[in-house]
N, C-alpha and C. Protein backbone atom coordinates (compact mmCIF):
# COMPACT_ATOMS: atom_id res chain seq x y z
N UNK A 1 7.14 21.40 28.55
CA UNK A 1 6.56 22.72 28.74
C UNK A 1 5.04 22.66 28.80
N UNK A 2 4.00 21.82 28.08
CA UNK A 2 3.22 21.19 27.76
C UNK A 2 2.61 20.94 29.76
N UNK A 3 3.43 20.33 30.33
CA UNK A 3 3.25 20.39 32.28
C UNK A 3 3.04 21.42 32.95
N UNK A 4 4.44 22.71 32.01
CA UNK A 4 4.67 23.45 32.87
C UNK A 4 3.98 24.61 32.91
N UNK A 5 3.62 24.87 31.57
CA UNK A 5 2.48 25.87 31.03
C UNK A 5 1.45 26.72 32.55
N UNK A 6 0.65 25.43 32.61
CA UNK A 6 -0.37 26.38 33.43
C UNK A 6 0.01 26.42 34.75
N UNK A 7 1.10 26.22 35.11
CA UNK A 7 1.60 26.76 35.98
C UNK A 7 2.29 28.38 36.10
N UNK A 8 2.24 28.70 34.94
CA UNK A 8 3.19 29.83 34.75
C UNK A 8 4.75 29.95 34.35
N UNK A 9 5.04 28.61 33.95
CA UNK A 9 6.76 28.34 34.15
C UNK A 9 7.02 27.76 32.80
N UNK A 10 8.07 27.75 32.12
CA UNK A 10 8.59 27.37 31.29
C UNK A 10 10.22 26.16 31.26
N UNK A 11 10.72 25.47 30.82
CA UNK A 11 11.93 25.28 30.68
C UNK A 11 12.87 25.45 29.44
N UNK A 12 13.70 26.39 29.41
CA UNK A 12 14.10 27.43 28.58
C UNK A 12 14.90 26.83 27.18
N UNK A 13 15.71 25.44 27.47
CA UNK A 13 15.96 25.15 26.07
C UNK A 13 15.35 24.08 25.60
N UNK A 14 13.90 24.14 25.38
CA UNK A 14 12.90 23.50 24.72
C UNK A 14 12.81 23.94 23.37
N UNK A 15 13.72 22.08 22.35
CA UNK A 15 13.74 22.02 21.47
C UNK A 15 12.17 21.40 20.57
N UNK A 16 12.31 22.15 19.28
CA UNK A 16 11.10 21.84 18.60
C UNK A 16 10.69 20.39 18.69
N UNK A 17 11.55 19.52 18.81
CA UNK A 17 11.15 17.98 18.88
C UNK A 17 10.04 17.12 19.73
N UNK A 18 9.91 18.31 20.68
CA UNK A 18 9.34 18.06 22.15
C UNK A 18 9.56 16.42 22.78
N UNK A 19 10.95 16.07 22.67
CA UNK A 19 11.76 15.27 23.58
C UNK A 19 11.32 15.17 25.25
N UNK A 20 11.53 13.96 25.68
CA UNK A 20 11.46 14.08 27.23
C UNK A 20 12.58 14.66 28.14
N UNK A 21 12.52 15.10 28.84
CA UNK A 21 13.68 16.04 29.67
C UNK A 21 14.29 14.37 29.98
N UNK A 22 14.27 13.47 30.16
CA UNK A 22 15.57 12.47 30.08
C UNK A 22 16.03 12.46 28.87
N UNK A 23 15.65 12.48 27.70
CA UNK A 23 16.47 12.38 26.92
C UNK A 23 16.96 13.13 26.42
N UNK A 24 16.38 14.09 26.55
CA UNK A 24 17.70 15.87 26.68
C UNK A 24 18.57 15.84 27.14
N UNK A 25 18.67 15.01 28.32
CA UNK A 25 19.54 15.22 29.52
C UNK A 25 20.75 14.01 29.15
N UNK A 26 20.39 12.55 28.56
CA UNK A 26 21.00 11.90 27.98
C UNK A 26 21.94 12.58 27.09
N UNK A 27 21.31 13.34 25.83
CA UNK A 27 22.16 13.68 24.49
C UNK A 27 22.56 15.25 24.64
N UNK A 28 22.36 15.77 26.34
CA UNK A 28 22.31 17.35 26.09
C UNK A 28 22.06 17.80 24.93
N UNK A 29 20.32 17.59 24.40
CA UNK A 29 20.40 18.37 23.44
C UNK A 29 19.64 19.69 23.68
N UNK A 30 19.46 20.52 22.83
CA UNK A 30 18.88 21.76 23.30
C UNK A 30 18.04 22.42 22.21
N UNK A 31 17.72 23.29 22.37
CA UNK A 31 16.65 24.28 21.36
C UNK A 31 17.44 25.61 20.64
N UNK A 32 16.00 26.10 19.61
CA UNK A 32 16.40 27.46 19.11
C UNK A 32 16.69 28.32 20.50
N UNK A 33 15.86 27.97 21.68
CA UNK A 33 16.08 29.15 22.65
C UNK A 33 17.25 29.06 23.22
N UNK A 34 18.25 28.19 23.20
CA UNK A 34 19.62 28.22 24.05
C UNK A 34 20.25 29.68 24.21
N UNK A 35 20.20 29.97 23.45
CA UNK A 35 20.95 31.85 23.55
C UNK A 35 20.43 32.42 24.34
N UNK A 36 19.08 32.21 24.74
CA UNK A 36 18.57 33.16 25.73
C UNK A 36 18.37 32.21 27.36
N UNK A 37 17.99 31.35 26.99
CA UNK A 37 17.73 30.51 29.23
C UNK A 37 19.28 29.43 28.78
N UNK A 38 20.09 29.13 27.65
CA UNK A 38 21.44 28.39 28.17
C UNK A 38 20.92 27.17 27.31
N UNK A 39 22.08 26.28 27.86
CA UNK A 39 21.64 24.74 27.31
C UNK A 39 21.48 24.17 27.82
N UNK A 40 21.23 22.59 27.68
CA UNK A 40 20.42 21.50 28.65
C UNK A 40 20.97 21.33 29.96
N UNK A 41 22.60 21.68 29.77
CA UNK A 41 23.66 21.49 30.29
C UNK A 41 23.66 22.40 31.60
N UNK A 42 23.32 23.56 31.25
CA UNK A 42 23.54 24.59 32.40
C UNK A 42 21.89 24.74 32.81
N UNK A 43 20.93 24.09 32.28
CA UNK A 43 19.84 24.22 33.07
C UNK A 43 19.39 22.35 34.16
N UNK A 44 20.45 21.99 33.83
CA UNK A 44 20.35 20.45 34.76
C UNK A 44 21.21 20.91 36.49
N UNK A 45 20.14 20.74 37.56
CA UNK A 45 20.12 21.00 38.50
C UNK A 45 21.12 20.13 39.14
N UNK A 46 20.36 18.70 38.92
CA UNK A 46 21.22 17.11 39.82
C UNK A 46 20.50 16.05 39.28
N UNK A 47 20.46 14.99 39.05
CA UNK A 47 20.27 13.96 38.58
C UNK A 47 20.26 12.85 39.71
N UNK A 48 19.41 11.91 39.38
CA UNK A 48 19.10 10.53 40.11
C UNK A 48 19.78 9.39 39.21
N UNK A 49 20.77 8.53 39.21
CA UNK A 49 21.53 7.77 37.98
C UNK A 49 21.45 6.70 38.34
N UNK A 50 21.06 5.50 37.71
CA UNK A 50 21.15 3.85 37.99
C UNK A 50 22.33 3.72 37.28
N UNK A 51 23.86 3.45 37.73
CA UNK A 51 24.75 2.71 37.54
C UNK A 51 24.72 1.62 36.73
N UNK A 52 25.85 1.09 35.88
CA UNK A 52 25.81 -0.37 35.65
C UNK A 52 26.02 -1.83 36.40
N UNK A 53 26.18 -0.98 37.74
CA UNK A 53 26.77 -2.12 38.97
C UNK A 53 25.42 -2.08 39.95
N UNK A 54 24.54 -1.14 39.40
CA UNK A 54 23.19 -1.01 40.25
C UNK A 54 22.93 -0.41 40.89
N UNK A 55 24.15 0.41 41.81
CA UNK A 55 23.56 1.07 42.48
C UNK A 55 23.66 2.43 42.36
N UNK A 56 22.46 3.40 42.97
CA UNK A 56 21.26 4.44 42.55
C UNK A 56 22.03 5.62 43.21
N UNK A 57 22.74 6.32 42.32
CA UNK A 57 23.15 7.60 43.02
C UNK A 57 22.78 9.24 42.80
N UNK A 58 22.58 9.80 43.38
CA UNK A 58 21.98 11.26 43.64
C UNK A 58 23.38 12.37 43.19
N UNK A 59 23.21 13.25 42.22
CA UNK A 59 24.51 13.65 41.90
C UNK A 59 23.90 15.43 42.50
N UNK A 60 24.94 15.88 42.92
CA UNK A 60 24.10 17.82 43.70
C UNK A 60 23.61 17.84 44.69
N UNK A 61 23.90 17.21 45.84
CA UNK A 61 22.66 17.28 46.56
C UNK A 61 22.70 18.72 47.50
N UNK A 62 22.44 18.92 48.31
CA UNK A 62 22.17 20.50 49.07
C UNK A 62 23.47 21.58 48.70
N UNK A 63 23.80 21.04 49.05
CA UNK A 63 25.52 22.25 48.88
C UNK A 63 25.77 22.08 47.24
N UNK A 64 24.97 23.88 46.59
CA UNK A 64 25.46 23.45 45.31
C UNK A 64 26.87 23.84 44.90
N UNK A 65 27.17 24.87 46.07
CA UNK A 65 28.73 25.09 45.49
C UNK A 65 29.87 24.56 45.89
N UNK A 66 30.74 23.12 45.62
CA UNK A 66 32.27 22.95 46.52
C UNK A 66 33.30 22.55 45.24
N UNK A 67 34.18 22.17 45.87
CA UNK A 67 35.20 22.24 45.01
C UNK A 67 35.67 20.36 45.11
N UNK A 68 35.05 19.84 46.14
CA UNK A 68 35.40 18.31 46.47
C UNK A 68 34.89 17.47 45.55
N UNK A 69 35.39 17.24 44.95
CA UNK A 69 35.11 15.63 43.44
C UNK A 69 35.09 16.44 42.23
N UNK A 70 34.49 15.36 41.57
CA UNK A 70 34.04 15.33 40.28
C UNK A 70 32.85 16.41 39.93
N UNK A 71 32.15 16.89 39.60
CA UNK A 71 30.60 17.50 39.23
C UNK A 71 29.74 16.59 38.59
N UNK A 72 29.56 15.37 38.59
CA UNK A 72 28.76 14.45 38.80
C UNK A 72 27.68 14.46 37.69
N UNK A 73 27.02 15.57 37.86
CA UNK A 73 26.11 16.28 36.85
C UNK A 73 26.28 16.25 35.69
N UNK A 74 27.43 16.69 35.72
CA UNK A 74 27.46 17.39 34.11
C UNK A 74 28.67 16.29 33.55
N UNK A 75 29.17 15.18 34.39
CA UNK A 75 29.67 14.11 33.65
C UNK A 75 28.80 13.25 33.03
N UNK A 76 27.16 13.27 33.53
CA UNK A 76 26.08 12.09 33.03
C UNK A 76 25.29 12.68 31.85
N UNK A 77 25.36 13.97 32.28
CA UNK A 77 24.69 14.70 30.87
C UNK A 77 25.15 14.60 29.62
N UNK A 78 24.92 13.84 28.47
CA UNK A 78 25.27 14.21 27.27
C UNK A 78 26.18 12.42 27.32
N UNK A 79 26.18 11.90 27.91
CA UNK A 79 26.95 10.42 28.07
C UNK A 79 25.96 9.61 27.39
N UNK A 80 24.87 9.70 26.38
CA UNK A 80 23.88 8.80 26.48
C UNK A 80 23.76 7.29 26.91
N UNK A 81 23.99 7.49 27.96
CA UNK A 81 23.26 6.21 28.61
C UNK A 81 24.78 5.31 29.08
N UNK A 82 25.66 5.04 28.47
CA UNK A 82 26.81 4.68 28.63
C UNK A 82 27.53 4.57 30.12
N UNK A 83 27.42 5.80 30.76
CA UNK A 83 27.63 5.38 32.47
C UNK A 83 26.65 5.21 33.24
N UNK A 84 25.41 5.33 32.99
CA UNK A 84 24.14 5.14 33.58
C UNK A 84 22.94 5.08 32.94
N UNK A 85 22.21 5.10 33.44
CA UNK A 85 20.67 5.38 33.16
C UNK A 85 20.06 6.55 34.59
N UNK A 86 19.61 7.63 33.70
CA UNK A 86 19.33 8.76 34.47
C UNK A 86 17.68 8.49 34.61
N UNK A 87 17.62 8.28 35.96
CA UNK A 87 16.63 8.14 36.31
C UNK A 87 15.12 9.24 36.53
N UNK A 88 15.96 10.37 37.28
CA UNK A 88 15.28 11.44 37.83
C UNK A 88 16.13 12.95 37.52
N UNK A 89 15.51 13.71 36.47
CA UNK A 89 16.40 14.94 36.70
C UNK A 89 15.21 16.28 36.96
N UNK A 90 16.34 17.32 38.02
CA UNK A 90 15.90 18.41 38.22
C UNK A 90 16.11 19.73 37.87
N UNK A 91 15.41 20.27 36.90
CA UNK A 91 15.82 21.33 35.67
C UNK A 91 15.50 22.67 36.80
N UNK A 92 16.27 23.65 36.13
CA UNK A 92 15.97 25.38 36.11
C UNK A 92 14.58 25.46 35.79
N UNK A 93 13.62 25.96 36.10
CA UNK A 93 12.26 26.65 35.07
C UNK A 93 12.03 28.02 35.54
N UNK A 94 11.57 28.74 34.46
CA UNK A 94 11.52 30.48 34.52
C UNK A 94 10.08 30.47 34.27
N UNK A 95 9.73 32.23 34.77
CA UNK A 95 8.69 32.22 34.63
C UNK A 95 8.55 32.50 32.93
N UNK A 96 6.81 32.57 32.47
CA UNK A 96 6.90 32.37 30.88
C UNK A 96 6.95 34.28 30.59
N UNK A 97 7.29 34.60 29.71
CA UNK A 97 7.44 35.74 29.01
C UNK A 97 6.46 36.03 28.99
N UNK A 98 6.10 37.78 29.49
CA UNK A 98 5.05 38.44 29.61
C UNK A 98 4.46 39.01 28.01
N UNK A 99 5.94 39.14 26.80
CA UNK A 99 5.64 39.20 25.76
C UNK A 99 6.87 38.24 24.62
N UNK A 100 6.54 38.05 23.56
CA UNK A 100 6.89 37.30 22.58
C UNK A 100 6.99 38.04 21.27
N UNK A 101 8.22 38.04 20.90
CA UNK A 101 8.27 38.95 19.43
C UNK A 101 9.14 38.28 18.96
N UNK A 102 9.58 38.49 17.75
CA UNK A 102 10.45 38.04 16.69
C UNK A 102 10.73 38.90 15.17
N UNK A 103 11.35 38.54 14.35
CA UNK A 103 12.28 39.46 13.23
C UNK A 103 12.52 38.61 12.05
N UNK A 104 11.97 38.99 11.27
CA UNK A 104 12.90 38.64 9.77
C UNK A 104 13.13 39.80 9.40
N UNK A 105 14.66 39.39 8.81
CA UNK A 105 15.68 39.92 8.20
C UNK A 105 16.02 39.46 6.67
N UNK A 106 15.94 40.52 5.81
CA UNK A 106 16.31 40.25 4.34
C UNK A 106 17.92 40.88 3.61
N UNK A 107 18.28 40.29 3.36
CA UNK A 107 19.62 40.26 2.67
C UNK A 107 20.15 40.14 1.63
């Protein structure tokens, strides 16, 4: 987010750890914000994957909607590292919130 900032853009389940978006994408892990922009999972676009046999495959490419194979995507996400090494991934980003609030609650 730290990139995406002065651009105006955010990526929505940015956990406090400030992790690299590969290794989010490795352990799908996610943030306090998942409830509101989703999880790592539903904000991973397509992925670039180095195989263990080597060779370099592109998972999503133009046609995001069919019904032919596997979903490619969201089999590499959260696999850490085990069927590949994710080379290149392409996230969702929103624009940043015009305002910011929050709540404590006592009980």
């Amino acid at each position: 987010n730290a990139f995406l900032r002065p651009h105006g853009l955010l990526f929505g389940p940015d956990p406090a750890s400030n992790p690299c978006i590969g290794g989010m994408a490795s352990t799908a892990g996610s943030g306090m914000s998942t409830p509101r922009y989703g999880t790592t999972r539903e904000n991973v676009l397509s992925l670039t994957v180095a195989t263990p046999t080597g060779d370099v495959i592109h998972t999503r490419r133009v046609v995001r909607k069919s019904s032919t194979g596997y979903d490619l995507t969201q089999l590499y996400i959260g696999s850490e590292g085990t069927l590949g090494v994710i080379c290149e991934v392409v996230v969702k980003v929103r624009p940043i919130p015009k305002v910011r609030s929050g709540a404590v609650l006592r009980f």
